[in-house]
Each structure stands twice: as structure tokens, then as C-alpha cells.
Protein backbone atom coordinates (compact mmCIF):
# COMPACT_ATOMS: atom_id res chain seq x y z
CA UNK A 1 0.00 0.00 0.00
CA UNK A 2 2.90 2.55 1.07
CA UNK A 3 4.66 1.08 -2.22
CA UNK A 4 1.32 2.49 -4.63
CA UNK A 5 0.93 5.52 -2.75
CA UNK A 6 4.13 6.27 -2.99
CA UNK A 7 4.56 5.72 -7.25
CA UNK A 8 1.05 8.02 -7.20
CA UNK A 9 2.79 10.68 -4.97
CA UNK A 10 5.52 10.58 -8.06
CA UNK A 11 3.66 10.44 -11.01
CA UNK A 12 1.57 13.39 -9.63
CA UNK A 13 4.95 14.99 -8.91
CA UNK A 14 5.65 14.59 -12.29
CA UNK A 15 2.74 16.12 -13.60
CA UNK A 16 2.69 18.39 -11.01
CA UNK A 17 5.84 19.90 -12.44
CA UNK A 18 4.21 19.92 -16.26
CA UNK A 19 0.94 22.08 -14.60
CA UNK A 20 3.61 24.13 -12.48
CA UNK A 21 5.42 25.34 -15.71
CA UNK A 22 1.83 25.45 -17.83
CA UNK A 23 0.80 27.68 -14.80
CA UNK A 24 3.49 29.77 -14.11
CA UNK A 25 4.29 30.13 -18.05
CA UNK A 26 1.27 31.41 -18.84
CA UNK A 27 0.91 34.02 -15.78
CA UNK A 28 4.51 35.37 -16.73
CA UNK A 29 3.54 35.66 -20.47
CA UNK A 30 0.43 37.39 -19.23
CA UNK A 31 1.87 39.45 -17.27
CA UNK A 32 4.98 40.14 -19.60
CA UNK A 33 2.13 41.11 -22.26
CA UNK A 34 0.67 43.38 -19.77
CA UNK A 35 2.07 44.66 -17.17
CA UNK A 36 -0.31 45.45 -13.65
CA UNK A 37 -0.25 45.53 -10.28
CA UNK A 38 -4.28 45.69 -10.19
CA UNK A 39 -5.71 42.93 -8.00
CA UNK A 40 -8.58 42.09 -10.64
CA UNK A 41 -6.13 41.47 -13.26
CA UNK A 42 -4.21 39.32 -11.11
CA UNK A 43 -6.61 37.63 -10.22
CA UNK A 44 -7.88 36.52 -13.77
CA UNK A 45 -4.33 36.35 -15.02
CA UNK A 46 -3.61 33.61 -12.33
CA UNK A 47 -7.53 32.03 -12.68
CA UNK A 48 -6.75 31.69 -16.60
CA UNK A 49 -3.48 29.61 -16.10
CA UNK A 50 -3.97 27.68 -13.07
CA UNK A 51 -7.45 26.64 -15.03
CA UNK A 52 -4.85 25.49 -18.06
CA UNK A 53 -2.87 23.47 -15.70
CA UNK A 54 -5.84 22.06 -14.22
CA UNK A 55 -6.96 20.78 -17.24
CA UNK A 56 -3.79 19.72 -18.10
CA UNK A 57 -4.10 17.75 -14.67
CA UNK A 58 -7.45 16.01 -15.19
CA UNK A 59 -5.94 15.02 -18.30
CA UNK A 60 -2.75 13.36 -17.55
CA UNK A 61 -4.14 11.90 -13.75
CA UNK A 62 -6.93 10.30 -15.48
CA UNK A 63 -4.83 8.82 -17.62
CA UNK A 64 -1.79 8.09 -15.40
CA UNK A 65 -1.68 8.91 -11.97
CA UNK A 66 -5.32 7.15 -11.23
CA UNK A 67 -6.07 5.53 -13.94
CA UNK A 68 -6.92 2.23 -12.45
CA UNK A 69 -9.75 3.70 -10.28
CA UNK A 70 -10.82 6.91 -13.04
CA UNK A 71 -14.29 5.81 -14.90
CA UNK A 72 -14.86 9.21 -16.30
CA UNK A 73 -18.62 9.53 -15.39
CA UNK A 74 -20.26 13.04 -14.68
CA UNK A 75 -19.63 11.75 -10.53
CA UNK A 76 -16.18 11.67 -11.10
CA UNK A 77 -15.54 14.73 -13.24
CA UNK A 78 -18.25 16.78 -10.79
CA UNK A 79 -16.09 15.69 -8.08
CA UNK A 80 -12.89 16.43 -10.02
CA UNK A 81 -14.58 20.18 -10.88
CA UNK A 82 -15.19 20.58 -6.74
CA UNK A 83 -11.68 19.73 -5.94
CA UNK A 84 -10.18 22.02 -8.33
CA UNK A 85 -12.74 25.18 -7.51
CA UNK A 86 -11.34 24.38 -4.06
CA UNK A 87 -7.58 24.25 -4.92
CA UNK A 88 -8.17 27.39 -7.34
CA UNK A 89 -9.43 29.53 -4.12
CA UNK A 90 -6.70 28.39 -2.19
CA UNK A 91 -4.36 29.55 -5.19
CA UNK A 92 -5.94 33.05 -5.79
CA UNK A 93 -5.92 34.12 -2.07
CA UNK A 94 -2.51 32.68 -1.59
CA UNK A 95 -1.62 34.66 -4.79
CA UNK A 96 -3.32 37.70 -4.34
CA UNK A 97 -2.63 37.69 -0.60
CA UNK A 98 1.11 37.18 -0.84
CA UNK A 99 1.99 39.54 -3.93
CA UNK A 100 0.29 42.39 -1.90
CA UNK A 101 2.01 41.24 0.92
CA UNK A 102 5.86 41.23 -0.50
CA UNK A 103 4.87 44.38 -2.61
CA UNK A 104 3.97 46.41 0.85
CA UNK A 105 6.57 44.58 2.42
CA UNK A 106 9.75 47.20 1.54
CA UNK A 107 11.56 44.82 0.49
CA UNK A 108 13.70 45.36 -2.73
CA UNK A 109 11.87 42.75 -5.11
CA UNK A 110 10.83 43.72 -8.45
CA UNK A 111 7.51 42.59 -9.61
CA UNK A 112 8.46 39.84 -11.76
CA UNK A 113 10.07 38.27 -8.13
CA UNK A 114 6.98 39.20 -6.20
CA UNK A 115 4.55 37.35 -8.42
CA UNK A 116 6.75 34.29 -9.30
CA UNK A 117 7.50 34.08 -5.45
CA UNK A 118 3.34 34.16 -4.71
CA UNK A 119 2.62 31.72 -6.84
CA UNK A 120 5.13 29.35 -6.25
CA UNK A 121 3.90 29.41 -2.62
CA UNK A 122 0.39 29.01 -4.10
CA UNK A 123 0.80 26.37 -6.49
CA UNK A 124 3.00 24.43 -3.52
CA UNK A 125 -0.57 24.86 -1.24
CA UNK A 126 -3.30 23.90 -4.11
CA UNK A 127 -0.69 21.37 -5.13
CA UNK A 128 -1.48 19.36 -1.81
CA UNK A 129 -4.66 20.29 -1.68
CA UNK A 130 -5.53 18.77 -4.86
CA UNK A 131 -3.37 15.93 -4.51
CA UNK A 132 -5.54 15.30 -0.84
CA UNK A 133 -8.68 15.52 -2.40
CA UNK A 134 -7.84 13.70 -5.57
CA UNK A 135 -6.58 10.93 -3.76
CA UNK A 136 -8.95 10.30 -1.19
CA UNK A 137 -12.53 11.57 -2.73
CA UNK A 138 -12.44 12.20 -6.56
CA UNK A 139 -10.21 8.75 -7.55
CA UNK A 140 -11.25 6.53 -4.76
CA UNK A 141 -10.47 3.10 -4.66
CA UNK A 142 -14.63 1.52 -5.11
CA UNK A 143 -15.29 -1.39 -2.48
CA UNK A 144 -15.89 -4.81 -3.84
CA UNK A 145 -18.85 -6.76 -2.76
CA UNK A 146 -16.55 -9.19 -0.65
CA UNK A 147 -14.59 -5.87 1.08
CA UNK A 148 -18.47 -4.55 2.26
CA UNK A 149 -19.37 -8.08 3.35
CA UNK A 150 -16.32 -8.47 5.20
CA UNK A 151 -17.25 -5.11 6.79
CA UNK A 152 -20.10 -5.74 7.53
CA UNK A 153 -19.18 -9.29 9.72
């Protein structure tokens, strides 16, 4: 059991790391195209590539990371939609929150640092979140009949 959770942790690494340069790649190109500091830009500047990577995610999980327990029914994919609405909040206030924070801060970062340094710190959080809720709700291993009858003895 350690052993599978283990190869799931890296193959979601791995794709983890595809999303976190789909992500990040598309807010710096974003932001590179234009330039702002406003907090609703940011905000759909980050919601327009962490959505990317998250689609990017379903993709590759569903095919890879939990493919033996995916069935790609509109459960599953509801499920999938609540976890990432969830791991996309998380993102945006970390985001939001910390690029404010480090701008006000004093310190001598330019923007480009600021931003990169918020989202890494908010693709690290919805990272785990996702993983979490991925793991243990949206790809769930399905009982057998003989695991509930045991159970239920």
C-alpha cells in the first residue's frame, strides 16, 4: 500500500511539475504582455493559467496517476470540478494575498520576483490540496462486494 501511494505521490509529482510550468508560463507571459499591479487582473491572469494546468491535470491523472480507479462519469468529473474550484481559491488568495504582501513589504523585489515568489507558494498549497482531495474523494479506490461483506461481519 505505502509502495502504490508512494509511485502516485511521483507520477503526480511529475505532472505536477508539467501544470507548475503550464501555470506559471502562462501568468509570466500574461503578465509580460501586460504589465499590472491591479488585484482584478491578477486575479484573472492567475484564474486563466492555473485553469490550463488544471486541465492539463485532469488530463494526464486520469490517464496516469489514477487511472486504475478513473471511470470518467459526470460523478467523477463533478467531483474532479469541486476539488479544483477548491484548490483554485486556495491559489488566488494565496496569490493575491502574498503579492500584496511582499509588494507592501519594503523589500527590494521587483515585480516579476513578487509574483513568481506568490505563486510558487500558491501552487506548492493547491498542489497538496488537490493531490488530498484527488486521492482520497475524486479517484477513490470503489469497495468490492466481498470488502463490504467483510465489513459488515
Amino acid at each position: 500500500m505505502a509502495k502504490k501511494i508512494k509511485a502516485q505521490i511521483l507520477q503526480f509529482s511529475f505532472i505536477g511539475i508539467a501544470n507548475a510550468v503550464i501555470d506559471i508560463g502562462v501568468l509570466n507571459l500574461l503578465l509580460w504582455k501586460w504589465p499590472t499591479e491591479e488585484t482584478s487582473m491578477l486575479f484573472i491572469f492567475n484564474t486563466i493559467a492555473y485553469f490550463l494546468a488544471i486541465l492539463n491535470s485532469y488530463i494526464w491523472n486520469v490517464k496516469y496517476t489514477f487511472s486504475h480507479h478513473a471511470r470518467i462519469n459526470t460523478k467523477e468529473i463533478s467531483l474532479f470540478s469541486l476539488q479544483a474550484v477548491v484548490a483554485w481559491i486556495i491559489n488566488n488568495l494565496v496569490f493575491i494575498g502574498l503579492s500584496k504582501l511582499l509588494q507592501f513589504s519594503g523589500l527590494p523585489l521587483s515585480s516579476f520576483f513578487v509574483h513568481n515568489i506568490a505563486k510558487g507558494a500558491a501552487m506548492f498549497l493547491s498542489f497538496s490540496t488537490s493531490f488530498l482531495l484527488m486521492k482520497f474523494i475524486v479517484f477513490r479506490k470503489k469497495k468490492t462486494k466481498i470488502e463490504q461483506e467483510k465489513r459488515a461481519d
